[in-house]
C-alpha atoms as a PDB file:
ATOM      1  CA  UNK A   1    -183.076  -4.095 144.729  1.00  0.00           C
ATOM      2  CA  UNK A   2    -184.508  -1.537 142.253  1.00  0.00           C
ATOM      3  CA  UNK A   3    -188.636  -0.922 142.032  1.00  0.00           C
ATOM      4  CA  UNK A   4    -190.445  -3.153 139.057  1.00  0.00           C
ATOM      5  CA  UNK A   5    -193.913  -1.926 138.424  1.00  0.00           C
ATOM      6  CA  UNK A   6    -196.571  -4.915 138.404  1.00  0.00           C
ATOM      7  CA  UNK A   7    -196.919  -6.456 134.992  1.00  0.00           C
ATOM      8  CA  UNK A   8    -200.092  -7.270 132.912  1.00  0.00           C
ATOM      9  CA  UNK A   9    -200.155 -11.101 134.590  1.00  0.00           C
ATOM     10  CA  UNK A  10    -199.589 -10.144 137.885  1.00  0.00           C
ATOM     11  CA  UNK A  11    -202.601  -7.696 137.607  1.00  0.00           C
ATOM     12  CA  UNK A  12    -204.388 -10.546 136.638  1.00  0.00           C
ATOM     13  CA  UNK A  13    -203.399 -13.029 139.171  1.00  0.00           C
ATOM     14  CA  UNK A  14    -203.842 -10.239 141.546  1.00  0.00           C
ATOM     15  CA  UNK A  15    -207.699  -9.456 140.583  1.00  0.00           C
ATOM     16  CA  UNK A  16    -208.479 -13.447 140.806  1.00  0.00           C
ATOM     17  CA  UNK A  17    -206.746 -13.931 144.432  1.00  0.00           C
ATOM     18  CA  UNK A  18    -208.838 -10.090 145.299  1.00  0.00           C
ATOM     19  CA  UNK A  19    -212.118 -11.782 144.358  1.00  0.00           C
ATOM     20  CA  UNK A  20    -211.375 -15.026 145.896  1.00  0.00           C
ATOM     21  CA  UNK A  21    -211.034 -13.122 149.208  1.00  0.00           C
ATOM     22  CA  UNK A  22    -207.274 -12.824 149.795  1.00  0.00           C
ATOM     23  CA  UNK A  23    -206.046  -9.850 152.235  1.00  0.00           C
ATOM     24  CA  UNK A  24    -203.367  -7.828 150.412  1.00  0.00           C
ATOM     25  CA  UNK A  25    -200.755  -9.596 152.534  1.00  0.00           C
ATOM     26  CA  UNK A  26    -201.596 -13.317 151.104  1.00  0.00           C
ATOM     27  CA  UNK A  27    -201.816 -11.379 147.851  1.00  0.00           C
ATOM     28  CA  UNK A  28    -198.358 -10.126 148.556  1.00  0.00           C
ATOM     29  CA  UNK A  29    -197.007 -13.714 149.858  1.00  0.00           C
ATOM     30  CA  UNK A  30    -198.214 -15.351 146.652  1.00  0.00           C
ATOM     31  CA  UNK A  31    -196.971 -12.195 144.105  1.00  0.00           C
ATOM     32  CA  UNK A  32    -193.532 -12.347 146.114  1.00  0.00           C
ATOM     33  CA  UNK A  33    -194.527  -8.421 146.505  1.00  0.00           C
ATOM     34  CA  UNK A  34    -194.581  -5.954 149.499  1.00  0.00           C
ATOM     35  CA  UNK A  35    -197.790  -6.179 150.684  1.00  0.00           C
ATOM     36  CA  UNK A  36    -197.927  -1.966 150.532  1.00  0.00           C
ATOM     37  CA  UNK A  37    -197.298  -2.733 146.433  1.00  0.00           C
ATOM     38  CA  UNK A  38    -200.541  -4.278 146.537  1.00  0.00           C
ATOM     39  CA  UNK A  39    -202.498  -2.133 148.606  1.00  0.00           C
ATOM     40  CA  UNK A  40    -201.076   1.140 146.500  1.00  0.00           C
ATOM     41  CA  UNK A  41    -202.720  -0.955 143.566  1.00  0.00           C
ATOM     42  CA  UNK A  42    -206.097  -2.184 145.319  1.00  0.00           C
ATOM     43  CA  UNK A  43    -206.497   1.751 146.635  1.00  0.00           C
ATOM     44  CA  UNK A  44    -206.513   3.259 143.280  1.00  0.00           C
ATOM     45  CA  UNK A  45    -209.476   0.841 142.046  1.00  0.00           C
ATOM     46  CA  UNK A  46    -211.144   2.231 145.508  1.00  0.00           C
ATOM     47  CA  UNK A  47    -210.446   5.671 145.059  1.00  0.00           C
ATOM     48  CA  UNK A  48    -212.707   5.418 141.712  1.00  0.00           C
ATOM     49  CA  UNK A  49    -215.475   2.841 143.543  1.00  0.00           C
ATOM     50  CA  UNK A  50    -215.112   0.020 141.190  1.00  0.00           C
ATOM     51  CA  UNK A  51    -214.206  -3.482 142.033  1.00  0.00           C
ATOM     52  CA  UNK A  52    -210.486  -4.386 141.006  1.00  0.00           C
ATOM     53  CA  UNK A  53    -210.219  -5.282 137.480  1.00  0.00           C
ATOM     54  CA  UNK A  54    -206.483  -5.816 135.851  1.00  0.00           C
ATOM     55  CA  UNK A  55    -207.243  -3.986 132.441  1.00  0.00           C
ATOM     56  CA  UNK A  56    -208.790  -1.402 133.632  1.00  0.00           C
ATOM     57  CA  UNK A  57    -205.978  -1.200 136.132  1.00  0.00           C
ATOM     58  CA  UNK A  58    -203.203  -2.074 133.158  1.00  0.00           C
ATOM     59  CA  UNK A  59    -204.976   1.286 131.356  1.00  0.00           C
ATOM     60  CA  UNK A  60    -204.762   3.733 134.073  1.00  0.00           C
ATOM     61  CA  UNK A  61    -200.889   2.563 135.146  1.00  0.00           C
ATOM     62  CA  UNK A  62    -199.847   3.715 131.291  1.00  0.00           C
ATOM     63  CA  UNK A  63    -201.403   6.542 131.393  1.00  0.00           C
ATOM     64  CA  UNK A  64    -199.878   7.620 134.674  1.00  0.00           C
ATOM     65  CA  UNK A  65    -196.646   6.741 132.818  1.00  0.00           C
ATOM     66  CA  UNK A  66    -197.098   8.943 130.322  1.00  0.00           C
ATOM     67  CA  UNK A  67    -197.755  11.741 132.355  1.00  0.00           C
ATOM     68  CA  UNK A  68    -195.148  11.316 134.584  1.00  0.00           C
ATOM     69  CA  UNK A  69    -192.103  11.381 131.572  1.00  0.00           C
ATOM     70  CA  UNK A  70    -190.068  15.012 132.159  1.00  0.00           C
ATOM     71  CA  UNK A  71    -191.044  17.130 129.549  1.00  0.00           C
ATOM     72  CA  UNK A  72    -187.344  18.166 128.920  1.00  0.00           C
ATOM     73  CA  UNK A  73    -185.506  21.738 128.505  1.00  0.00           C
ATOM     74  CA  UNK A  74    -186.182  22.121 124.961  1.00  0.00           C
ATOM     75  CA  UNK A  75    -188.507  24.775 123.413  1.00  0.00           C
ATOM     76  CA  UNK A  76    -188.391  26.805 120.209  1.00  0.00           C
ATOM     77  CA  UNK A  77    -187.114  30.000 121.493  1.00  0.00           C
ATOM     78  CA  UNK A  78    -184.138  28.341 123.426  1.00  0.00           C
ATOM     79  CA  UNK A  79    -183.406  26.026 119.592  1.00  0.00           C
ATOM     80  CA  UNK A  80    -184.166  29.494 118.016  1.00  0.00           C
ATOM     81  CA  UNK A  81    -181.274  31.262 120.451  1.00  0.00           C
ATOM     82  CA  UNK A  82    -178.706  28.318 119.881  1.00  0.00           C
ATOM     83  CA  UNK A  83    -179.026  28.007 116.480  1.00  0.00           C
ATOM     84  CA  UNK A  84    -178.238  31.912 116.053  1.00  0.00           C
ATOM     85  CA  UNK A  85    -175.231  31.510 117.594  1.00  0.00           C
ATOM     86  CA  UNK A  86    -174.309  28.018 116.053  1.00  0.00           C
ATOM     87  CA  UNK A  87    -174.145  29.815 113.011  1.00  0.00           C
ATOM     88  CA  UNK A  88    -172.556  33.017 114.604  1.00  0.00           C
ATOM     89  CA  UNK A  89    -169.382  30.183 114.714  1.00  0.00           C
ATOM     90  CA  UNK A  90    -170.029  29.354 118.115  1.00  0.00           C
ATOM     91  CA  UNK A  91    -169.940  26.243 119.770  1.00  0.00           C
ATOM     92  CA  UNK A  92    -172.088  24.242 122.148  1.00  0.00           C
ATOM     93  CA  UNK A  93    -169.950  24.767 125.376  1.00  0.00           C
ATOM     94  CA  UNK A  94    -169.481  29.011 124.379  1.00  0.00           C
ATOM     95  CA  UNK A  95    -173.017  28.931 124.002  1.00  0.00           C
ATOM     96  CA  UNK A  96    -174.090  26.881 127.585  1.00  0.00           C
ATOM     97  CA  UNK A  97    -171.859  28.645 129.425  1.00  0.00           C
ATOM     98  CA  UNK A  98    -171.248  32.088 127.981  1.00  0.00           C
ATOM     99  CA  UNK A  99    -175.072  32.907 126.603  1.00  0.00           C
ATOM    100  CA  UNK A 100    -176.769  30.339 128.666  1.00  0.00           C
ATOM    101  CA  UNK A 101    -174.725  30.470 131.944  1.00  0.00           C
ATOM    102  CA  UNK A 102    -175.049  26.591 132.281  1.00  0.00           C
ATOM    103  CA  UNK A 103    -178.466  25.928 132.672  1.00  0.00           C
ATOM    104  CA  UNK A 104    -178.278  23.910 129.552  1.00  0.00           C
ATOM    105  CA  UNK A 105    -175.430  21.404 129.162  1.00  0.00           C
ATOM    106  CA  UNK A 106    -173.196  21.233 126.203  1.00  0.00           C
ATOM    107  CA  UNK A 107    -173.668  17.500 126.052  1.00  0.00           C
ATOM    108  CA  UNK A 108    -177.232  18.064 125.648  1.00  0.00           C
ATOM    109  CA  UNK A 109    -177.152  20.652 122.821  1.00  0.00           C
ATOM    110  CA  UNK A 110    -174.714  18.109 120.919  1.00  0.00           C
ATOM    111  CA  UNK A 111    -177.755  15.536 121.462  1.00  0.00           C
ATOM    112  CA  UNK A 112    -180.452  17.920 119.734  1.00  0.00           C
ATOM    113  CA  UNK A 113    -178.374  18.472 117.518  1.00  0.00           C
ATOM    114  CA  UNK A 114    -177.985  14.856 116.317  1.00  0.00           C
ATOM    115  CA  UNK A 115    -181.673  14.220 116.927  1.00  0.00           C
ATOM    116  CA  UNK A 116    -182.783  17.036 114.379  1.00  0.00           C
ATOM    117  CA  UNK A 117    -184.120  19.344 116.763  1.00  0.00           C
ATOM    118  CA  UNK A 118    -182.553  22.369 116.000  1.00  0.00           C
ATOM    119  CA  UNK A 119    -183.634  22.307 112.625  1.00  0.00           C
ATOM    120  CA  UNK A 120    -180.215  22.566 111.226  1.00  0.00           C
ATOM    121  CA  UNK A 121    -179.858  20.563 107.996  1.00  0.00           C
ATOM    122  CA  UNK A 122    -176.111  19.863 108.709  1.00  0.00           C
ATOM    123  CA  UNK A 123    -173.499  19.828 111.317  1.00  0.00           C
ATOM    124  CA  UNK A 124    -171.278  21.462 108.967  1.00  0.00           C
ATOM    125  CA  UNK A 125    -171.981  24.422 111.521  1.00  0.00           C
ATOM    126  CA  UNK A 126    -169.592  22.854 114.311  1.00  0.00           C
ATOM    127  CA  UNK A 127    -166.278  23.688 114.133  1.00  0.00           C
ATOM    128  CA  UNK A 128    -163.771  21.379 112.854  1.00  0.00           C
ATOM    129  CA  UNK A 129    -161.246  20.323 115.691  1.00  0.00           C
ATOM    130  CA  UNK A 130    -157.997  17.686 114.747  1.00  0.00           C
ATOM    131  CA  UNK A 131    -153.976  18.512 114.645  1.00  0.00           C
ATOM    132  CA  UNK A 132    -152.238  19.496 111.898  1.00  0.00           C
ATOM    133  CA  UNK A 133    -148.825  19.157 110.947  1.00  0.00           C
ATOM    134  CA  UNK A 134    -146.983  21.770 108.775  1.00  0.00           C
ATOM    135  CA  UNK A 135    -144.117  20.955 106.004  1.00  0.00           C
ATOM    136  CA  UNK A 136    -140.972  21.432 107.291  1.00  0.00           C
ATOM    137  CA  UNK A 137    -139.184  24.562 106.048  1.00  0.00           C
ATOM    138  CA  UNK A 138    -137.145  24.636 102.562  1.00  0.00           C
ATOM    139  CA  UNK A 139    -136.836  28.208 101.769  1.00  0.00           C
ATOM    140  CA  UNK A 140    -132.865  28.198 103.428  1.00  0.00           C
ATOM    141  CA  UNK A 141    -131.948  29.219 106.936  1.00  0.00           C
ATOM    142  CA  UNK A 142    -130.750  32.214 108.662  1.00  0.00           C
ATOM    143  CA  UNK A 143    -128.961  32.996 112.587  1.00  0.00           C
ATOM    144  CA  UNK A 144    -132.061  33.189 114.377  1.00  0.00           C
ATOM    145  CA  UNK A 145    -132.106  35.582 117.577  1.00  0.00           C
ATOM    146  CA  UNK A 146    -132.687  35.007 121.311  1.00  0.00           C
ATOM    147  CA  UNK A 147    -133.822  31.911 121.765  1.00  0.00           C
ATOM    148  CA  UNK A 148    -137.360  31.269 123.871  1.00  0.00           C
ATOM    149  CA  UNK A 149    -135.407  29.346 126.822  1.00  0.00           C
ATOM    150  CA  UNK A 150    -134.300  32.663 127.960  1.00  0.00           C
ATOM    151  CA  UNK A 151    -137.797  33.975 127.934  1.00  0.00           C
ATOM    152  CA  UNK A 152    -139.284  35.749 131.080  1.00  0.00           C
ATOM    153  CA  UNK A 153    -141.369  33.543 133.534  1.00  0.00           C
ATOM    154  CA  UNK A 154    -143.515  35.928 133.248  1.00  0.00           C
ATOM    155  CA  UNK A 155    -144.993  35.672 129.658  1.00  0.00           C
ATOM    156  CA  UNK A 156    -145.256  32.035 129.975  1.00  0.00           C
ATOM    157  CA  UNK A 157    -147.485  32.226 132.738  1.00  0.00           C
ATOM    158  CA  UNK A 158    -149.446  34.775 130.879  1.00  0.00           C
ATOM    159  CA  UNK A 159    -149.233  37.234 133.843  1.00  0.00           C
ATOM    160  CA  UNK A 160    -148.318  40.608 132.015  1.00  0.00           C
ATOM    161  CA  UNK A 161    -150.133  42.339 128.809  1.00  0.00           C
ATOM    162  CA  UNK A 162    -148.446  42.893 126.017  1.00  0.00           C
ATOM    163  CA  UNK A 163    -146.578  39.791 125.165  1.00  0.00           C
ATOM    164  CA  UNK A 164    -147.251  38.344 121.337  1.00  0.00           C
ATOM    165  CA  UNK A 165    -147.113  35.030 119.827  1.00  0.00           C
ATOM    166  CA  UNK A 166    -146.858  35.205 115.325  1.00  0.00           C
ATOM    167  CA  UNK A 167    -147.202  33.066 112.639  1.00  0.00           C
ATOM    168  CA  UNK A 168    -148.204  32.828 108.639  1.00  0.00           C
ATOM    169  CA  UNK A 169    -149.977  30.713 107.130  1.00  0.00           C
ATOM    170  CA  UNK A 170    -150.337  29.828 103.279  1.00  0.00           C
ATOM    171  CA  UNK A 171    -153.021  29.502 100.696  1.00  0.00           C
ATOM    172  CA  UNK A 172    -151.709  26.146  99.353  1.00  0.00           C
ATOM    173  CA  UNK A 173    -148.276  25.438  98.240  1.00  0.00           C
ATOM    174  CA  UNK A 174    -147.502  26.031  94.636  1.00  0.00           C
ATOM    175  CA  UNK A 175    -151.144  27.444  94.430  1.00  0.00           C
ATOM    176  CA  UNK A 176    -150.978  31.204  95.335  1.00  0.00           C
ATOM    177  CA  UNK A 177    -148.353  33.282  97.181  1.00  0.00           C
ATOM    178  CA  UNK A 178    -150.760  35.335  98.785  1.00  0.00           C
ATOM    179  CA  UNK A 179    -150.379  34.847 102.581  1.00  0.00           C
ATOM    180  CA  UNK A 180    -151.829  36.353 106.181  1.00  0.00           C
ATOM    181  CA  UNK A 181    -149.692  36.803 109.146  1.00  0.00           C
ATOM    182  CA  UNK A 182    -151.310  36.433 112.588  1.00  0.00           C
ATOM    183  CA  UNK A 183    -150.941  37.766 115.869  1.00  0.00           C
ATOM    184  CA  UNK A 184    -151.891  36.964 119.435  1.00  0.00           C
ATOM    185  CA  UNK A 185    -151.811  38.444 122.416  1.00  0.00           C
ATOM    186  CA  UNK A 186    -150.841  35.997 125.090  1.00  0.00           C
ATOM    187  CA  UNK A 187    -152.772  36.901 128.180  1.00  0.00           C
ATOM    188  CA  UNK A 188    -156.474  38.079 126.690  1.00  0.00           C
ATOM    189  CA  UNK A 189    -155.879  35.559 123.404  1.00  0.00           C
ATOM    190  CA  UNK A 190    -156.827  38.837 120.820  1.00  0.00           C
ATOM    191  CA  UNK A 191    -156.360  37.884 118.103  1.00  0.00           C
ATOM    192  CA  UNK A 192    -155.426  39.539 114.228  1.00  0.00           C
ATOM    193  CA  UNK A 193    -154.148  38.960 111.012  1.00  0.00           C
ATOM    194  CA  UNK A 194    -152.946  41.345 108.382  1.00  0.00           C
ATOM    195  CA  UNK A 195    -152.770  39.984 104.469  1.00  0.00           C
ATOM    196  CA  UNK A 196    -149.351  40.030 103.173  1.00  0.00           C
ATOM    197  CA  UNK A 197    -148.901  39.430  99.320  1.00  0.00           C
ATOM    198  CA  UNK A 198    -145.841  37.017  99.738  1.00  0.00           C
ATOM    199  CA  UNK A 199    -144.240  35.740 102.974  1.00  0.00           C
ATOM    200  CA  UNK A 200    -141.115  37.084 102.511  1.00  0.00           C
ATOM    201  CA  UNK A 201    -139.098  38.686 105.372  1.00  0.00           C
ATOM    202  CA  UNK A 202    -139.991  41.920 103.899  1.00  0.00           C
ATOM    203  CA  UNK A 203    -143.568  41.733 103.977  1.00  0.00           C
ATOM    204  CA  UNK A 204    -144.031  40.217 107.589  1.00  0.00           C
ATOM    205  CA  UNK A 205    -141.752  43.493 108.645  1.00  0.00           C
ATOM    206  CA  UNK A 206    -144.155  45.753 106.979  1.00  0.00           C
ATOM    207  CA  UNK A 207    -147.036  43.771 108.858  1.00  0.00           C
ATOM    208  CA  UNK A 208    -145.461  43.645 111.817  1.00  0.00           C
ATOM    209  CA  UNK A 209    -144.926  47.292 111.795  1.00  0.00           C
ATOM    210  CA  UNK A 210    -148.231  47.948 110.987  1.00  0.00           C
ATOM    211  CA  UNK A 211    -149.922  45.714 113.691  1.00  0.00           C
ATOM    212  CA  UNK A 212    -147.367  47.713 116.166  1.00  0.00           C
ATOM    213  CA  UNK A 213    -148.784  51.160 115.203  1.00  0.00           C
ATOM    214  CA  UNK A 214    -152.050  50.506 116.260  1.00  0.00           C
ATOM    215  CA  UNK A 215    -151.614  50.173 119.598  1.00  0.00           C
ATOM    216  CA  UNK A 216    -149.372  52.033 122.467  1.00  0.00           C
ATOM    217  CA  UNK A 217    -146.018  51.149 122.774  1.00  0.00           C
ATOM    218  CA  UNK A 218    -147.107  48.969 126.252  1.00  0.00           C
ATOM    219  CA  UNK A 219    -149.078  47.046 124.313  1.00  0.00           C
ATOM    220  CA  UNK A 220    -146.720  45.222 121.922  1.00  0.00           C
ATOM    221  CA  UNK A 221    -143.502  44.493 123.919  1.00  0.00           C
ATOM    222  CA  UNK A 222    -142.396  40.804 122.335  1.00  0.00           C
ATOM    223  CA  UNK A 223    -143.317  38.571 119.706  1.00  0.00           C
ATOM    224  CA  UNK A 224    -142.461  34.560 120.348  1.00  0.00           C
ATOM    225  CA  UNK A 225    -141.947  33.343 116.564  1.00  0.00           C
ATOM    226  CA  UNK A 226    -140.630  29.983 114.660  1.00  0.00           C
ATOM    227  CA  UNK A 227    -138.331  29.987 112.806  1.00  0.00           C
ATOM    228  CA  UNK A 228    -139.880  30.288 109.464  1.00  0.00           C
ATOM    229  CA  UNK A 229    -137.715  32.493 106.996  1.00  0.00           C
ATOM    230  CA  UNK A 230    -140.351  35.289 106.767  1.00  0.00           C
ATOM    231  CA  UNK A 231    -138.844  35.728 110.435  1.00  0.00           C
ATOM    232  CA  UNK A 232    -135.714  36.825 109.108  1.00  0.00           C
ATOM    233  CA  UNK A 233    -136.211  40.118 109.725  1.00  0.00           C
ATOM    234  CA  UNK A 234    -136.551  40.165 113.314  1.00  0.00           C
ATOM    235  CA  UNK A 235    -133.038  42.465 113.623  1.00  0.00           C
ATOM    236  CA  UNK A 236    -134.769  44.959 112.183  1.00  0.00           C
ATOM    237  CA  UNK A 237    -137.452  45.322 113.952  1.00  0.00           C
ATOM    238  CA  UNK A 238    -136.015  45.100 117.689  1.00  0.00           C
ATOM    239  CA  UNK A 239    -133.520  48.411 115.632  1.00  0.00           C
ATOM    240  CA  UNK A 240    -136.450  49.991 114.970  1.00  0.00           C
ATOM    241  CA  UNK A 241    -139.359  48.782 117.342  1.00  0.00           C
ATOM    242  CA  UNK A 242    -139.262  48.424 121.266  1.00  0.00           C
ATOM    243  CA  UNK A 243    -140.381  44.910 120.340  1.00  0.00           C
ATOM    244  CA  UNK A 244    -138.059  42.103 121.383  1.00  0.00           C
ATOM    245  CA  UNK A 245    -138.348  38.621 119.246  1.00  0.00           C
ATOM    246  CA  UNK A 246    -138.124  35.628 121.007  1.00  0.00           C
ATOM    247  CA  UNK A 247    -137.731  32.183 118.857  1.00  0.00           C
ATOM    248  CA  UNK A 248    -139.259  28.474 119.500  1.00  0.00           C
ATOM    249  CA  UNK A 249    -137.114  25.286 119.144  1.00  0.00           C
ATOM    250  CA  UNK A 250    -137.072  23.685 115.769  1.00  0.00           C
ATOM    251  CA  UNK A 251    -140.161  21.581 115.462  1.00  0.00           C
ATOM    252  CA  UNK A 252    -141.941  22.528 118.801  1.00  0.00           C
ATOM    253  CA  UNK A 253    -145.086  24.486 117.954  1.00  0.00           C
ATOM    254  CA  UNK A 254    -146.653  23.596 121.282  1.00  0.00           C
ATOM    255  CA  UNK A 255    -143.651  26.280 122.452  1.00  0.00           C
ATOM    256  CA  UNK A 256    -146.650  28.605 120.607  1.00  0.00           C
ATOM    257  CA  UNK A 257    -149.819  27.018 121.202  1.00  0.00           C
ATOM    258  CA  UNK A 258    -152.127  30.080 121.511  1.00  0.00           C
ATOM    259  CA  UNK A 259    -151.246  30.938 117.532  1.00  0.00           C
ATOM    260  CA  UNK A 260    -151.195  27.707 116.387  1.00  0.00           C
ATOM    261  CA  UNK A 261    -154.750  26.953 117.838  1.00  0.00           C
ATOM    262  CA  UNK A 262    -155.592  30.514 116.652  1.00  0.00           C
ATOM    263  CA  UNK A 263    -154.783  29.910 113.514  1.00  0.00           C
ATOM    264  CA  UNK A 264    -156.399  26.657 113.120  1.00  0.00           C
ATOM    265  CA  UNK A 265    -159.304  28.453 113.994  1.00  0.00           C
ATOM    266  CA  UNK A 266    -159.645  30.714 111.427  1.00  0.00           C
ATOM    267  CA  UNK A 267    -159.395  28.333 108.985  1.00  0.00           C
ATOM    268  CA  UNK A 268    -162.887  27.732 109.529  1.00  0.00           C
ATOM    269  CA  UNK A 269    -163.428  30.836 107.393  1.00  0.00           C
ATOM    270  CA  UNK A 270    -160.392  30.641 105.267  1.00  0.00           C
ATOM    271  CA  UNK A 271    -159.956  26.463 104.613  1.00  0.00           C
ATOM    272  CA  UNK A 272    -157.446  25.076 103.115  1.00  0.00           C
ATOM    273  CA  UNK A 273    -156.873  25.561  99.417  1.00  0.00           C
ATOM    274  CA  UNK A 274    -158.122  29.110  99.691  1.00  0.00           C
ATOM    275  CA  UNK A 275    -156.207  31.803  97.255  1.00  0.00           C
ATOM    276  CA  UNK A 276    -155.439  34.099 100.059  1.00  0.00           C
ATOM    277  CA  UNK A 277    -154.502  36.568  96.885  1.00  0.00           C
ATOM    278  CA  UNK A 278    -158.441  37.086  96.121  1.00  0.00           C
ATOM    279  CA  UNK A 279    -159.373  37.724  99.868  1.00  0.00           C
ATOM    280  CA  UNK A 280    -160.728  41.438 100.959  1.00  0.00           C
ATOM    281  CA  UNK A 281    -159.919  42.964 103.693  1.00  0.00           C
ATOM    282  CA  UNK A 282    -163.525  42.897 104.848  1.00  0.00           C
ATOM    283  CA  UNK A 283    -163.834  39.192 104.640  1.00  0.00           C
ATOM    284  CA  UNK A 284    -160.932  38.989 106.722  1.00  0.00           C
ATOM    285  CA  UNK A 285    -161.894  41.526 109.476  1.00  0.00           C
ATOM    286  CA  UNK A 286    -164.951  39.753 109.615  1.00  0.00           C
ATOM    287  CA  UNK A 287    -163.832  36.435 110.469  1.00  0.00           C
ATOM    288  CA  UNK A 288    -161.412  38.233 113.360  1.00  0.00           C
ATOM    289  CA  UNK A 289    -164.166  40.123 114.590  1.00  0.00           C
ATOM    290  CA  UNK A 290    -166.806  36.700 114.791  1.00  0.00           C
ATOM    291  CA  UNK A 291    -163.780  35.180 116.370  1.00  0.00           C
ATOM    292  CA  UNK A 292    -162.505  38.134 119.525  1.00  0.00           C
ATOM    293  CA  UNK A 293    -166.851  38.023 119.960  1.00  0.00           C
ATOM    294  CA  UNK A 294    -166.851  34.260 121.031  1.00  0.00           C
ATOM    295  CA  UNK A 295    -166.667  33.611 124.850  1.00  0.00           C
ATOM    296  CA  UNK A 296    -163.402  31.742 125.872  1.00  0.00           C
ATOM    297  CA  UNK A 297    -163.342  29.557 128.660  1.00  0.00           C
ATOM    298  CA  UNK A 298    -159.765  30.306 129.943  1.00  0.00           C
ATOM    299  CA  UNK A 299    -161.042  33.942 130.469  1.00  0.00           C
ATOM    300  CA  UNK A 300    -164.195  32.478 132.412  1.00  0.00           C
ATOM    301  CA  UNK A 301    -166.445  32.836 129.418  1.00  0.00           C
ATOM    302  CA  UNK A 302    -165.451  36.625 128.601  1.00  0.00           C
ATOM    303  CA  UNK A 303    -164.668  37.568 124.939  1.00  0.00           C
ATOM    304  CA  UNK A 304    -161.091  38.427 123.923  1.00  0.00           C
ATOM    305  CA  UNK A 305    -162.605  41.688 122.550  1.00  0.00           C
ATOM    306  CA  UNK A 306    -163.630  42.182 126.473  1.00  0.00           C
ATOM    307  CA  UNK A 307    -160.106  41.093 128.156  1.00  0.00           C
ATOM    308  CA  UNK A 308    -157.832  43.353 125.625  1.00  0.00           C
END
């Protein structure tokens, strides 16, 4: 049975039994208390040598409340802190667990932030999460290459560096043909993107060439694709690059998970409907680098920046 603190009428039935000369056990009998319930109360009258007297008593019992509620986690350097890195693009679990090792819960962040105090106007600042299908590809087909099936173990299981998952994505159809084609690495989940002006088979080549150069050969030794036509140029590369293309099934992006999260990711700083065409270099470096500097929980709250 849980604890029920003594109401307003049973301090008053309570103060007329007390002056009537009833020991705290008839008190009890009559209150259907414990008979310790009513000598905690009668003792806290003594303690201040006054007779009992229920509104007195009714008084002191709030204000023992009162001071007894937790006074919580929250101060304004710790909203200050969070909502720094709220609008650095992270989000309440990075933040409790990579900045504030877990001493503050997620859960509870996501409850200041609906209660208004983190003084952020909007929640526009939270990332927005939800599945998205892609139109189904009508630019022709082409003999794709090895297929994943006969993909190591290996880079599944993320055990080894070096292993690639790609993709483009569009400004809009029919809006721009300005395009960025992404890149991650499988078993630290860095993550880049290079601008292309189309997403032709000849532009993802150049990108693909490009990304390559910038790191040791060890570093870039296969790239798991769809089978999107810009991929069409795949022989070329493994003539030219010790890079060996692997392709998904038709219609199975979760065969590529890692870029197709990625890439829904950065959409947070490129949305939909934006003309890829009119976007610098620098705007795009900085979204990559806001996103490698976020703590990841599948590399226990490291950065990508810090795996690769």
């Amino acid at each position: 049975m849980s604890y029920t603190y003594l109401t307003t009428f049973e301090r008053g039935k309570l103060e007329a039994l007390y002056s009537a000369g009833f020991s705290t056990r008839a008190i009890a009998k009559k209150l259907g208390r414990h008979h310790s319930t009513i000598a905690r109360e009668l003792n806290r009258s003594v303690e201040l040598d006054q007779d009992y007297q229920s509104q007195i008593a009714h008084t002191q019992y709030k204000k023992r409340r009162q001071a007894c509620k937790p006074v919580g986690k929250w101060t304004p350097d710790l909203a200050n802190q969070i909502k720094e890195k709220l609008y650095l693009t992270w989000s309440p679990e990075q933040i409790s667990c990579g900045l504030l090792k877990g001493s503050i819960s997620f859960k509870t962040m996501y409850n200041w932030l609906y209660k208004g105090l983190l003084s952020i106007p909007d929640l526009l600042v939270l990332r927005q999460k939800g599945k998205r299908k892609k139109p189904r590809e009508t630019r022709g087909r082409f003999n794709i290459g090895t297929s994943i099936q006969k993909r190591l173990k290996e880079i599944k299981k993320r055990e080894t560096f070096g292993h690639w998952e790609s993709d483009s994505f569009v400004s809009g159809r029919g809006k721009s043909k300005g395009c960025v084609a992404t890149f991650i690495e499988l078993k630290t989940r860095y993550y880049i993107a290079v601008l292309m002006p189309d997403r032709t088979a000849a532009s993802m080549e150049e990108s693909i060439k490009r990304i390559s150069s910038l790191f040791p050969e060890k570093a870039f030794k296969t790239a798991t694709v769809d089978r999107g036509k810009e991929f069409a140029c795949y022989g070329e590369i493994e003539n030219e690059l010790p890079i060996h293309v692997y392709f998904a099934d038709p219609y199975s992006s979760w065969q590529r998970d890692s870029n197709e999260k990625a890439n829904d990711l950065l959409r947070e700083f490129l949305p939909k409907g934006t003309d890829l065409a009119k976007v610098s270099e620098k705007e795009l470096n900085r979204a990559l680098h806001l996103f490698n500097q976020r703590p990841r929980k599948c590399l226990n709250w490291k950065t990508a920046h810090e795996a690769f």
